[in-house]
N, C-alpha and C. Protein backbone atom coordinates (compact mmCIF):
# COMPACT_ATOMS: atom_id res chain seq x y z
N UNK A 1 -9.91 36.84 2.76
CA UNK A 1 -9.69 35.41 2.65
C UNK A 1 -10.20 34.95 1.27
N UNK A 2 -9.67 34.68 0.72
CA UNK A 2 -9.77 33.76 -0.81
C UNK A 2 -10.61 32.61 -0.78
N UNK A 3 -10.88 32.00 -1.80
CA UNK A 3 -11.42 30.77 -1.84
C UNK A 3 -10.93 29.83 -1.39
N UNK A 4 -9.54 30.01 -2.56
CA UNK A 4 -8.05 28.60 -2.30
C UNK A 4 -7.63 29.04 -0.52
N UNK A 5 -7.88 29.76 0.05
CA UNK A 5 -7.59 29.67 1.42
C UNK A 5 -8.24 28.63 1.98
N UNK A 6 -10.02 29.11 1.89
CA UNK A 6 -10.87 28.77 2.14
C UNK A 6 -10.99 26.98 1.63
N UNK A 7 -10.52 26.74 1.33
CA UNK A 7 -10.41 25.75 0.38
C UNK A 7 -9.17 24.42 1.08
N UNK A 8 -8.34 25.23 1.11
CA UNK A 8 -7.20 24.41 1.98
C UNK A 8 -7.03 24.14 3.46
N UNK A 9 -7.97 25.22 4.07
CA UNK A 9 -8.46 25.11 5.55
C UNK A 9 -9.47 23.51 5.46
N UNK A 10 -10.32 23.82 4.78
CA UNK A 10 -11.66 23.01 4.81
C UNK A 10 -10.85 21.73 4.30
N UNK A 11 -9.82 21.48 3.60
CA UNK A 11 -8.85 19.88 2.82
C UNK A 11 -8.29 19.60 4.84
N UNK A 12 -8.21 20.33 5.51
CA UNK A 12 -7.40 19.60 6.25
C UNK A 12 -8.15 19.65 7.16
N UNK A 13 -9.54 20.33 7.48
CA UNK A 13 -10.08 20.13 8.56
C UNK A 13 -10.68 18.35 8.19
N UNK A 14 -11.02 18.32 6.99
CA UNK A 14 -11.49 16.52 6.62
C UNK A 14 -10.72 15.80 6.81
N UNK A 15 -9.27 15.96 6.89
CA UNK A 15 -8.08 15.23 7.24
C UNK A 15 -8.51 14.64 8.19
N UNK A 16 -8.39 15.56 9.34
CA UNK A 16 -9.11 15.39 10.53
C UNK A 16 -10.41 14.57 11.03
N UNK A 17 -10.97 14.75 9.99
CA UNK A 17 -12.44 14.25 10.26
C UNK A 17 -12.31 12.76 9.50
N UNK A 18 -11.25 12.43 8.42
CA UNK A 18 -11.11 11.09 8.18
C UNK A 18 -10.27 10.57 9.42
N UNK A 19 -8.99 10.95 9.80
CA UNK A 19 -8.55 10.52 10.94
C UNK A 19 -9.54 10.41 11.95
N UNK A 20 -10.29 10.97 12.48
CA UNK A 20 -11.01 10.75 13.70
C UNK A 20 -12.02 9.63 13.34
N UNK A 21 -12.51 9.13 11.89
CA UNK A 21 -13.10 8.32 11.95
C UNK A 21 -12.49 7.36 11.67
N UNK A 22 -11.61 6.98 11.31
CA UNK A 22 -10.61 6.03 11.24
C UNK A 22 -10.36 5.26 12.54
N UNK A 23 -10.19 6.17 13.49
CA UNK A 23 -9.89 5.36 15.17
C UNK A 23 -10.60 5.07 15.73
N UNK A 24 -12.28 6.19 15.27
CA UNK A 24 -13.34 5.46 15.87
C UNK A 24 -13.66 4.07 15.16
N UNK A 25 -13.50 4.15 14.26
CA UNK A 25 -13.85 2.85 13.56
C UNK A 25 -12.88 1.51 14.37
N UNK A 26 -11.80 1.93 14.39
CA UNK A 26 -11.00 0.58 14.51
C UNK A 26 -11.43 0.83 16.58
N UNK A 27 -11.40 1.58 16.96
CA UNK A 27 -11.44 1.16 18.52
C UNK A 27 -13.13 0.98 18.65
N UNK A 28 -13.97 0.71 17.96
CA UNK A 28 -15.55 0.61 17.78
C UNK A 28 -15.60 -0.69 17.46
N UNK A 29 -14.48 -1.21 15.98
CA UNK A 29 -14.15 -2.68 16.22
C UNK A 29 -14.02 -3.42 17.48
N UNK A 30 -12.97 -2.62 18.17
CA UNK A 30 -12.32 -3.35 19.26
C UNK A 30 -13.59 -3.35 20.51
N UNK A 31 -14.26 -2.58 20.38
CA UNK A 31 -15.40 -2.75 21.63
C UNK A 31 -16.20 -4.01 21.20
N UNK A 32 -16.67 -3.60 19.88
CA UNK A 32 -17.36 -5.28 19.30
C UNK A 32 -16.60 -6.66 19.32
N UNK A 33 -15.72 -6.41 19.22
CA UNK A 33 -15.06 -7.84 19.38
C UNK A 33 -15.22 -8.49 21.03
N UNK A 34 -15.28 -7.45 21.68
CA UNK A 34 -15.05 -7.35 23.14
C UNK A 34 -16.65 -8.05 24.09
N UNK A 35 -17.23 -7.36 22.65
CA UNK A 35 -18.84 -7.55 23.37
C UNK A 35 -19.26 -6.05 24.25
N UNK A 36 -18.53 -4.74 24.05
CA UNK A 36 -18.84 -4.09 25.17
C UNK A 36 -19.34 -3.07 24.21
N UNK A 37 -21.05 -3.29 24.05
CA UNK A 37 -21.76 -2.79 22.88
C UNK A 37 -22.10 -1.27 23.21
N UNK A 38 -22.02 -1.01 24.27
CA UNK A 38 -22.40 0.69 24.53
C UNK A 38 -21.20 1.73 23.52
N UNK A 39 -19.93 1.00 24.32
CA UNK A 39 -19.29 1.94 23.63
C UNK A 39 -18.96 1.21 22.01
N UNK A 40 -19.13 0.33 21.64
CA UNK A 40 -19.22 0.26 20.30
C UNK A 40 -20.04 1.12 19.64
N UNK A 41 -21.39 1.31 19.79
CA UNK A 41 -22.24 2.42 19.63
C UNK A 41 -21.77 3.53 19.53
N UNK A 42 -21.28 4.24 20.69
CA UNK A 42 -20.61 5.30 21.18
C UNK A 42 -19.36 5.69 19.49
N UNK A 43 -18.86 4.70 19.63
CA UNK A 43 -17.51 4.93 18.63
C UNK A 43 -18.05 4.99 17.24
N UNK A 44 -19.31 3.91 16.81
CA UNK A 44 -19.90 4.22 15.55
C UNK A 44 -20.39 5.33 14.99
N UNK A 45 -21.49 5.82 16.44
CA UNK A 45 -22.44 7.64 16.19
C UNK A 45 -20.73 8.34 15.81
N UNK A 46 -20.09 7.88 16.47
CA UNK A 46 -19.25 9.86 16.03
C UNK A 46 -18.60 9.03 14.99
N UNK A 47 -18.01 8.23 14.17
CA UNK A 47 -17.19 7.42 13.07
C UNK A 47 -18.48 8.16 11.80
N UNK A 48 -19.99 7.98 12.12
CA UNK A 48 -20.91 8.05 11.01
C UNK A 48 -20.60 9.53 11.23
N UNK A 49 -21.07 10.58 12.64
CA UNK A 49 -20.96 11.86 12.39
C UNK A 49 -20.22 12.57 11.56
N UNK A 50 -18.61 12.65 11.66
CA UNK A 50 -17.50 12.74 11.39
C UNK A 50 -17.28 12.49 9.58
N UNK A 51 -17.64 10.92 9.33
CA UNK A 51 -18.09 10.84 7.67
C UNK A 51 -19.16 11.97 7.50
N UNK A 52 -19.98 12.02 8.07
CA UNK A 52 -20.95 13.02 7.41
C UNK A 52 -20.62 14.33 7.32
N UNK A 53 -20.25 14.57 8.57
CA UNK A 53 -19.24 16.21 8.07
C UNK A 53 -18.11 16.44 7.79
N UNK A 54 -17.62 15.11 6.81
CA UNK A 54 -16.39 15.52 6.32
C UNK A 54 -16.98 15.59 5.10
N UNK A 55 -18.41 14.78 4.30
CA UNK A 55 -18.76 14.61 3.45
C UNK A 55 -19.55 16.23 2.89
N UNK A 56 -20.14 16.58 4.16
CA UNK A 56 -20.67 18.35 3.64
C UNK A 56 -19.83 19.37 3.51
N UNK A 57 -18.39 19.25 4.39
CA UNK A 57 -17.15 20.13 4.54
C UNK A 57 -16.34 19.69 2.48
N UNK A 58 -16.58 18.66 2.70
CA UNK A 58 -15.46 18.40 0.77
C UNK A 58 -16.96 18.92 -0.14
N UNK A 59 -18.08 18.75 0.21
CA UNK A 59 -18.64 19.09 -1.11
C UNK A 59 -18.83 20.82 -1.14
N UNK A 60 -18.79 21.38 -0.01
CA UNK A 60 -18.22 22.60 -0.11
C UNK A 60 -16.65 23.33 -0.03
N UNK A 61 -15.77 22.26 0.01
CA UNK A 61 -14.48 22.46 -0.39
C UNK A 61 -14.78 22.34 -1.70
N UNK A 62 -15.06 21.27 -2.34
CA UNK A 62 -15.33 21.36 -3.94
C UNK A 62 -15.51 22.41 -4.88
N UNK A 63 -16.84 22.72 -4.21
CA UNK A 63 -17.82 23.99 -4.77
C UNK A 63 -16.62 25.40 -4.54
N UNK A 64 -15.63 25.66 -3.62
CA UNK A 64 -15.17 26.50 -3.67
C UNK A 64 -14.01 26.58 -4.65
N UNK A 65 -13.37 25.19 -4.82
CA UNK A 65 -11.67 25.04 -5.08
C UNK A 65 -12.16 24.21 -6.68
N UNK A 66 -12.84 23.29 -6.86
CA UNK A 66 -12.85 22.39 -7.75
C UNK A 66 -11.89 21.22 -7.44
N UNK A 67 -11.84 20.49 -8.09
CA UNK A 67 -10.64 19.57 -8.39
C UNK A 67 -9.32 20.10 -8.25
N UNK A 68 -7.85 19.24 -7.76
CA UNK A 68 -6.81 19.83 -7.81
C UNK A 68 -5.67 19.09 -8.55
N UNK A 69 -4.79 19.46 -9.07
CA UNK A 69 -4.43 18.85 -10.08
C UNK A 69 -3.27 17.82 -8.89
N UNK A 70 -2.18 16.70 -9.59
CA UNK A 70 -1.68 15.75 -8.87
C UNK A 70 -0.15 16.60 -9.36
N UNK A 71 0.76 17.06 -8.46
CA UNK A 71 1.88 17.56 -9.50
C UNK A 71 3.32 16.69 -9.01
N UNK A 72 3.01 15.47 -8.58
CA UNK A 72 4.03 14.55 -8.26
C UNK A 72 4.26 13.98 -9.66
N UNK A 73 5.76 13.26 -9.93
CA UNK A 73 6.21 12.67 -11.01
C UNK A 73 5.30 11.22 -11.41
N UNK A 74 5.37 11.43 -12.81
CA UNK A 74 4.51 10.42 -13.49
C UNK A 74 3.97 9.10 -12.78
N UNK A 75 5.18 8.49 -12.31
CA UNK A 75 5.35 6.64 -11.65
C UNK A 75 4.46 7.18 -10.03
N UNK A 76 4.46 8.03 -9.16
CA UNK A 76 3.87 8.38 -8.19
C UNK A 76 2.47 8.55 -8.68
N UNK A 77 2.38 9.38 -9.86
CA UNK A 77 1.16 9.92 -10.24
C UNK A 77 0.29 8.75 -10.63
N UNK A 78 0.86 7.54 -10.82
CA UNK A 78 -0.36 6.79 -11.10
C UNK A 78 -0.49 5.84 -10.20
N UNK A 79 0.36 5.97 -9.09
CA UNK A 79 -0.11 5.04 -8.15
C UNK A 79 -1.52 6.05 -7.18
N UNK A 80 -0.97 7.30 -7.29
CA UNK A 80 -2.04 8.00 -6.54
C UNK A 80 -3.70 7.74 -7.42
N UNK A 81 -3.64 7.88 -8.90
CA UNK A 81 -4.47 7.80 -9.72
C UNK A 81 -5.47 6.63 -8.60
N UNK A 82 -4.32 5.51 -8.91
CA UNK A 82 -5.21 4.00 -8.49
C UNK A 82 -6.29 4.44 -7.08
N UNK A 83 -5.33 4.80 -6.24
CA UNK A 83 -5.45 5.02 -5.16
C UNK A 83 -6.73 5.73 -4.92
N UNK A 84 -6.84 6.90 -5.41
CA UNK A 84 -7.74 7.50 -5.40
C UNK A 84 -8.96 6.85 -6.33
N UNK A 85 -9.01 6.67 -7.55
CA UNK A 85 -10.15 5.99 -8.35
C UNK A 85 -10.48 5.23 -7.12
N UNK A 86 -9.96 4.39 -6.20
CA UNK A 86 -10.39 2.88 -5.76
C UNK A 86 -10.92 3.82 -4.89
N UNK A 87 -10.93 4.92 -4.02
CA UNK A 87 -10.95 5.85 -2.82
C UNK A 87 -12.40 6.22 -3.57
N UNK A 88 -12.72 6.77 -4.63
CA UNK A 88 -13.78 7.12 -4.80
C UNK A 88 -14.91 6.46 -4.86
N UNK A 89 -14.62 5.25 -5.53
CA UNK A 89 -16.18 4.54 -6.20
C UNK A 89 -16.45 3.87 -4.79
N UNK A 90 -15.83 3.36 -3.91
CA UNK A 90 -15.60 2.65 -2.20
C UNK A 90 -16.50 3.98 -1.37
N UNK A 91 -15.73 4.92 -1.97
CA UNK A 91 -16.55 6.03 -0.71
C UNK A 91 -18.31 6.65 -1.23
N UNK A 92 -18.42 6.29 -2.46
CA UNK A 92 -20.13 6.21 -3.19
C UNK A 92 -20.73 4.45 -2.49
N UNK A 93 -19.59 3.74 -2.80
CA UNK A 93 -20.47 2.68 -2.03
C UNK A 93 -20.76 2.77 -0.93
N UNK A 94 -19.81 3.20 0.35
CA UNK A 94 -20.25 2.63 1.50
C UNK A 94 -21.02 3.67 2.14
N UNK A 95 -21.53 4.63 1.41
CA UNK A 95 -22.59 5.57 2.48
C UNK A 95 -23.96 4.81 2.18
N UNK A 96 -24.53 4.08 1.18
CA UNK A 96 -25.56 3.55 1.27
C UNK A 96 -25.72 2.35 2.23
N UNK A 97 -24.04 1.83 2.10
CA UNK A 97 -24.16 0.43 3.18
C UNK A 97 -24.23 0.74 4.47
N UNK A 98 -23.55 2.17 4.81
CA UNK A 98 -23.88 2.40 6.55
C UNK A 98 -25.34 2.63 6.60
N UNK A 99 -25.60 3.74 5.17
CA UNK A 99 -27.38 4.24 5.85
C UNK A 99 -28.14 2.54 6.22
N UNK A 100 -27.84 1.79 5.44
CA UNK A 100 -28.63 0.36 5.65
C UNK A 100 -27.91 -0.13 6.87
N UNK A 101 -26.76 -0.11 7.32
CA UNK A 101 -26.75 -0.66 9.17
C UNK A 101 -27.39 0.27 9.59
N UNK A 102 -27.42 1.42 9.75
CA UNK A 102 -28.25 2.45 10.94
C UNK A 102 -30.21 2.03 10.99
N UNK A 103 -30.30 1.75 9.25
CA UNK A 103 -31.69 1.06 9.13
C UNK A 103 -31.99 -0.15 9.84
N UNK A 104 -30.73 -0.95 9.74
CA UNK A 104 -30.61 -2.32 10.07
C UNK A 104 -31.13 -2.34 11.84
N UNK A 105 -30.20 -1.48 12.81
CA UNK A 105 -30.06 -1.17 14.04
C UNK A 105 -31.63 -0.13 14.48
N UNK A 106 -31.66 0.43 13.81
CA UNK A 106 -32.86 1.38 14.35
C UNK A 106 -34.24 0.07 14.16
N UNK A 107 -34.50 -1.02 13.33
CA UNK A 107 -35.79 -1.89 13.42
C UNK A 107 -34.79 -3.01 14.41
N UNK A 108 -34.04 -3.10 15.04
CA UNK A 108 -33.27 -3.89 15.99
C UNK A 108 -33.31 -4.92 14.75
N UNK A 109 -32.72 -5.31 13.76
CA UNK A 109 -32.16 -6.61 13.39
C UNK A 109 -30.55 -7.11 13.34
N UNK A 110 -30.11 -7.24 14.34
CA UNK A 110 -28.46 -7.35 15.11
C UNK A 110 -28.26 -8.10 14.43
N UNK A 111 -28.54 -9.38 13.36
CA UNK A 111 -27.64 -10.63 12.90
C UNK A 111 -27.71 -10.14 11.79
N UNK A 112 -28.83 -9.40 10.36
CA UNK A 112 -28.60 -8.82 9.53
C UNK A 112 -27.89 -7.54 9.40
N UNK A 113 -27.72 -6.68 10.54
CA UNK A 113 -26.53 -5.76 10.53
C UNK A 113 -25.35 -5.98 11.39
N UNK A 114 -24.83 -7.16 11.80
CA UNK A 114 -23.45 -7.95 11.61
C UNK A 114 -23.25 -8.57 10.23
N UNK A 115 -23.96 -8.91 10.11
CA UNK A 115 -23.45 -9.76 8.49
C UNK A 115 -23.25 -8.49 7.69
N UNK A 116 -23.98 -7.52 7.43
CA UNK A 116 -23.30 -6.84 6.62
C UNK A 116 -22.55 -5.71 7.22
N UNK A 117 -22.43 -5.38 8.18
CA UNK A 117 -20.94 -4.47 9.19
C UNK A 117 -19.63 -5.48 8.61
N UNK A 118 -20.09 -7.29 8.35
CA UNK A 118 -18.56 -7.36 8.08
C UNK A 118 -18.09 -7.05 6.78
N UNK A 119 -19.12 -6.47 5.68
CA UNK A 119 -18.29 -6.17 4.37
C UNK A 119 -18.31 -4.57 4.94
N UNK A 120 -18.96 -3.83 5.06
CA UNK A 120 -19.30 -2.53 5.02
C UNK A 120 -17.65 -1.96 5.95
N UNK A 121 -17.01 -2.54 7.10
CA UNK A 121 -16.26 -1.91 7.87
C UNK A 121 -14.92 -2.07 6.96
N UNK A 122 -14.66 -3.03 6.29
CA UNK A 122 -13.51 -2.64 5.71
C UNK A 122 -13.43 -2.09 4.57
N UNK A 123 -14.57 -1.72 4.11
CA UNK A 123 -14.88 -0.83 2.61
C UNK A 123 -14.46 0.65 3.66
N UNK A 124 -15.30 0.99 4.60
CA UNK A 124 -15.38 2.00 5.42
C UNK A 124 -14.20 2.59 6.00
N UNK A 125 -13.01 1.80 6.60
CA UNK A 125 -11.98 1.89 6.57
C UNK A 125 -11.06 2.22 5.66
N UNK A 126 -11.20 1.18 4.83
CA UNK A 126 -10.34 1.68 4.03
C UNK A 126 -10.29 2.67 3.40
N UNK A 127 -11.88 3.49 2.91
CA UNK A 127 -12.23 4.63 2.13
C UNK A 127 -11.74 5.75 3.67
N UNK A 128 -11.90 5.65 4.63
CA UNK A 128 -10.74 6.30 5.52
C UNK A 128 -9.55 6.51 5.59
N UNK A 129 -8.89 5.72 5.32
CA UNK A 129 -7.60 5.85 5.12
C UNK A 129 -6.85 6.22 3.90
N UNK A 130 -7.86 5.84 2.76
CA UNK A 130 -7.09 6.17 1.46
C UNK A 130 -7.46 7.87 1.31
N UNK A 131 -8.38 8.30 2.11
CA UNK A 131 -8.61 9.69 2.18
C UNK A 131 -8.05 10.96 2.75
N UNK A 132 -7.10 10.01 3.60
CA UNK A 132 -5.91 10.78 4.55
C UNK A 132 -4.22 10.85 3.35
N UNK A 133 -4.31 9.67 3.06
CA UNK A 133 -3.20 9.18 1.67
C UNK A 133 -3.54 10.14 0.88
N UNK A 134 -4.62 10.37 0.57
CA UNK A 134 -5.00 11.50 -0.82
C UNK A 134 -4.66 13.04 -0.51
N UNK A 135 -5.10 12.97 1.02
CA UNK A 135 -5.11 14.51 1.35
C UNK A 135 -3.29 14.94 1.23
N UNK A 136 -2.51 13.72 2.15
CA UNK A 136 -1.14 14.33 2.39
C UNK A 136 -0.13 14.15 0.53
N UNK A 137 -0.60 13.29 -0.27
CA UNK A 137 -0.51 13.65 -1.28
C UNK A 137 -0.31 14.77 -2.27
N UNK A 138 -1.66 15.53 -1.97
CA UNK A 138 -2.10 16.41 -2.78
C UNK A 138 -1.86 17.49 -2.15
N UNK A 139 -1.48 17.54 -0.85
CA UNK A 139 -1.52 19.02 -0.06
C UNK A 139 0.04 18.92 0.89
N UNK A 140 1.04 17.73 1.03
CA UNK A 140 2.01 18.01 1.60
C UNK A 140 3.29 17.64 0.97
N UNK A 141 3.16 16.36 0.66
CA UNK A 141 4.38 15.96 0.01
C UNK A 141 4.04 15.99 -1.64
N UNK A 142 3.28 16.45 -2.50
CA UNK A 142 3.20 17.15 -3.51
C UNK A 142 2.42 18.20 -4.05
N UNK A 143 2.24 19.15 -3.03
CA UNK A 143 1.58 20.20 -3.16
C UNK A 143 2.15 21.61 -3.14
């Protein structure tokens, strides 16, 4: 088994692990909106798990593969550019803003970690989703 094997297994097992946090996120919404806080909980622990081991699975996809180049035509290539730049500096922001809800929740302060769950979930999201966009990008429809 090669690296670049090793390498393209580990790009799609994060696929996975952005998709799965993606639904926990939005059906974790939907419990909070609901008021039915257990399983909001429930949907957050595995949404944070899931970021976290998609986050140790890419930095050892990294370490194996490096960077991969974009080999779609120019006008695609820079919408992915955007896409991704905005995907990156979003996904450095929002791991400090979750570690501060889990801080927020573990000293029980519920009105200072709602106020900031409402910027943090759609940074969080979205750095979910633009991470699934990046993957089928770079590994299906121009790979």
């Amino acid at each position: 088994m090669t690296a670049a094997t090793v390498g393209d297994a580990l790009a799609t097992i994060n696929a996975g692990l952005n998709l799965t946090s993606t639904v926990l996120l939005l059906a974790g919404f939907g419990y909070i909106r609901r008021r039915e806080i257990r399983k909001h909980r429930r949907c957050m622990i595995g949404a944070v798990t899931a970021s976290a081991l998609f986050l140790v699975l890419y930095l050892l996809r990294f370490s194996l593969t490096g960077t991969h180049t974009f080999e779609g035509p120019e006008m695609v290539r820079r919408i992915y550019l955007v896409v991704l730049f905005s995907h990156m500096v979003l996904a450095a922001a929002v791991v400090p803003l979750v570690l501060r809800l889990l801080h927020l929740l573990r000293h029980r302060r519920f009105k200072a970690h709602r106020r900031l769950a409402r910027w943090t979930f759609p940074i969080w999201l979205y750095v979910s989703v633009t991470g699934l966009f990046v993957y089928l990008m770079l590994y299906h429809l121009y790979g």
